[in-house]
Protein backbone atom coordinates (compact mmCIF):
# COMPACT_ATOMS: atom_id res chain seq x y z
CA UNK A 1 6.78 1.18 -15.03
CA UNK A 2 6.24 -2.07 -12.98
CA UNK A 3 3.22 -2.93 -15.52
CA UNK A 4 5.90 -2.47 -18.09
CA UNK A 5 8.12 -5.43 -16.53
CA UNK A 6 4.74 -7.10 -14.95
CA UNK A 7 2.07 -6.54 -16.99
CA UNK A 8 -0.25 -8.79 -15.01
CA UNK A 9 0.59 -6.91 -12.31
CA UNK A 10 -2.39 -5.60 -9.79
CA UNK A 11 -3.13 -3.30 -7.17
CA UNK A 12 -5.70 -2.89 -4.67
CA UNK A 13 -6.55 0.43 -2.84
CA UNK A 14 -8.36 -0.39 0.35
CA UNK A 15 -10.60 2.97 1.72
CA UNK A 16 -12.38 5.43 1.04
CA UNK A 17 -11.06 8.35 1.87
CA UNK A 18 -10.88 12.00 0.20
CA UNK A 19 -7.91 11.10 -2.14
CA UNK A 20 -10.43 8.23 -3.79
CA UNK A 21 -11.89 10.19 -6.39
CA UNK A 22 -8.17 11.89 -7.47
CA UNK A 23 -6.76 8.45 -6.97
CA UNK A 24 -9.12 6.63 -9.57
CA UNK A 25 -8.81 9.60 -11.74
CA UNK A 26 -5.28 8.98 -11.99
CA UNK A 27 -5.49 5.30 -12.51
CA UNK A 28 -7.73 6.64 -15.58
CA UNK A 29 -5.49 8.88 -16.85
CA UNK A 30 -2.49 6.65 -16.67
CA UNK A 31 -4.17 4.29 -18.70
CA UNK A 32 -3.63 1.41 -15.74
CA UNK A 33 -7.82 1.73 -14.41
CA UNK A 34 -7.88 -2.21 -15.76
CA UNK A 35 -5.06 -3.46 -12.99
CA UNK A 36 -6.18 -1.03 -10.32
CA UNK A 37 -8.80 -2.68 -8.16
CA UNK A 38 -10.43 -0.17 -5.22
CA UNK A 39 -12.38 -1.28 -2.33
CA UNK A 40 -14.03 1.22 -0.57
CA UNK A 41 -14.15 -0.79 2.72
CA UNK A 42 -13.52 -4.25 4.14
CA UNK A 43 -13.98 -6.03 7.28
CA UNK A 44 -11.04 -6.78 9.78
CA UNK A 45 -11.10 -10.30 8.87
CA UNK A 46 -11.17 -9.62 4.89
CA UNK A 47 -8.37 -7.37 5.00
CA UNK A 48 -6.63 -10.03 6.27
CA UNK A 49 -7.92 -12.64 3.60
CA UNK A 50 -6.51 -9.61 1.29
CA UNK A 51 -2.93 -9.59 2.77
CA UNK A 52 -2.88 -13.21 1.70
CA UNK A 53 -3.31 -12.68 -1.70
CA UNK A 54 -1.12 -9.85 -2.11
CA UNK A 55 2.91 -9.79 -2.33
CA UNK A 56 3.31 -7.02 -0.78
CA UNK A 57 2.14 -3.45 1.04
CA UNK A 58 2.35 -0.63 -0.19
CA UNK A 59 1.72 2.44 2.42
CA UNK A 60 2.48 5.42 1.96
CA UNK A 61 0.67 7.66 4.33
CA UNK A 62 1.82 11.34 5.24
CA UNK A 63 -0.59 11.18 8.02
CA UNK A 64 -1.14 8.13 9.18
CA UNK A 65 1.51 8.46 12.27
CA UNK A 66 0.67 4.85 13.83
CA UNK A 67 0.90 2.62 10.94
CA UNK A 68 -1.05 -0.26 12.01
CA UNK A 69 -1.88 -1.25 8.65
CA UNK A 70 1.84 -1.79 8.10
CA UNK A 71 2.04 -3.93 11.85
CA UNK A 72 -0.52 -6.33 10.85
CA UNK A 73 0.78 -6.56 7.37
CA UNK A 74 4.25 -7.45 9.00
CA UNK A 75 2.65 -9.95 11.51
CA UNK A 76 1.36 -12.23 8.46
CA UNK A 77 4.86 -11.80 6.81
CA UNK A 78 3.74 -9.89 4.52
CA UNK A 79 7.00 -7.20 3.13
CA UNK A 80 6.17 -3.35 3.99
CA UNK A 81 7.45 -0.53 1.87
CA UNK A 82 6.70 2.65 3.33
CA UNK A 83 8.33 6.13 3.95
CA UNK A 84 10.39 6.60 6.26
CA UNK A 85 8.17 8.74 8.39
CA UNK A 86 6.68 8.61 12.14
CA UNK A 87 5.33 5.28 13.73
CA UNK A 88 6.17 3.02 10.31
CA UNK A 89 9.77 4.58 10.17
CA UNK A 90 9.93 2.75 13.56
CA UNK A 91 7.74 -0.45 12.93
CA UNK A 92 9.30 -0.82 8.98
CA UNK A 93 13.18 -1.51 10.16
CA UNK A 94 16.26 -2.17 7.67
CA UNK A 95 16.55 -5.74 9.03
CA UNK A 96 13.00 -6.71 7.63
CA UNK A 97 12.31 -3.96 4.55
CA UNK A 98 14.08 -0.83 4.12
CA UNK A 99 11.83 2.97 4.10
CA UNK A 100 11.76 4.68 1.73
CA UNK A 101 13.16 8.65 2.52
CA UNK A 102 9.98 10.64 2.30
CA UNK A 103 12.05 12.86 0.75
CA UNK A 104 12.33 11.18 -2.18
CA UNK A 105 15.75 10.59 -2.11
C-alpha cells in the first residue's frame, strides 16, 4: 500500500536470519523485489551509516526481547515503530513513537 502512495519508496532488511529466504520470496511474490533491498550483514559502524539514510525503523521482532536495534535507532533520532511487546514496548514510549499492539489491534 505505501508503494501505492510512495512509489519510490524503499526498504532495507538488515540479517540473515531463517525468515530470509520466506522474506525475499514474499517481496517476489508481491511484486515489490525492485524496492526491497536485503543485506545479509553489516558492520556496527555501517548500520549506523544506514540509519542515516533511512526515515525510519521498522522492527518488528516476536523474539527479539531487548530491542537494541530499536535503542540505537532512537539515539540517532531516528522514529521506531515496533510492537508493543517486551524490552521495545518499554524503550518505544508514546511520548517519542507510539507501538503498535502485537495484537493487531
Amino acid at each position: 500500500m505505501l508503494l501505492k502512495k510512495i512509489p519510490n519508496a524503499r526498504f532495507t532488511i538488515v540479517g540473515n536470519g531463517p525468515e530470509e529466504a520466506r522474506l525475499k520470496a514474499d517481496a517476489l511474490a508481491r511484486k515489490i523485489k525492485d524496492s526491497v533491498d536485503f543485506i545479509s550483514w553489516l558492520p556496527q559502524n555501517n548500520l549506523f551509516e544506514l540509519y542515516d539514510s533511512h526515515d525510519l525503523l521498522l522492527f518488528p521482532s516476536l523474539h527479539d526481547s531487548g530491542g537494541f536495534v530499536a535503542l540505537k535507532a532512537l539515539c540517532l533520532g531516528m522514529p521506531v515503530v515496533c510492537l508493543d511487546l517486551a524490552g521495545p514496548k518499554e524503550i518505544v514510549t508514546p511520548e517519542l513513537v507510539a507501538p503498535f499492539p502485537a495484537d493487531g489491534e
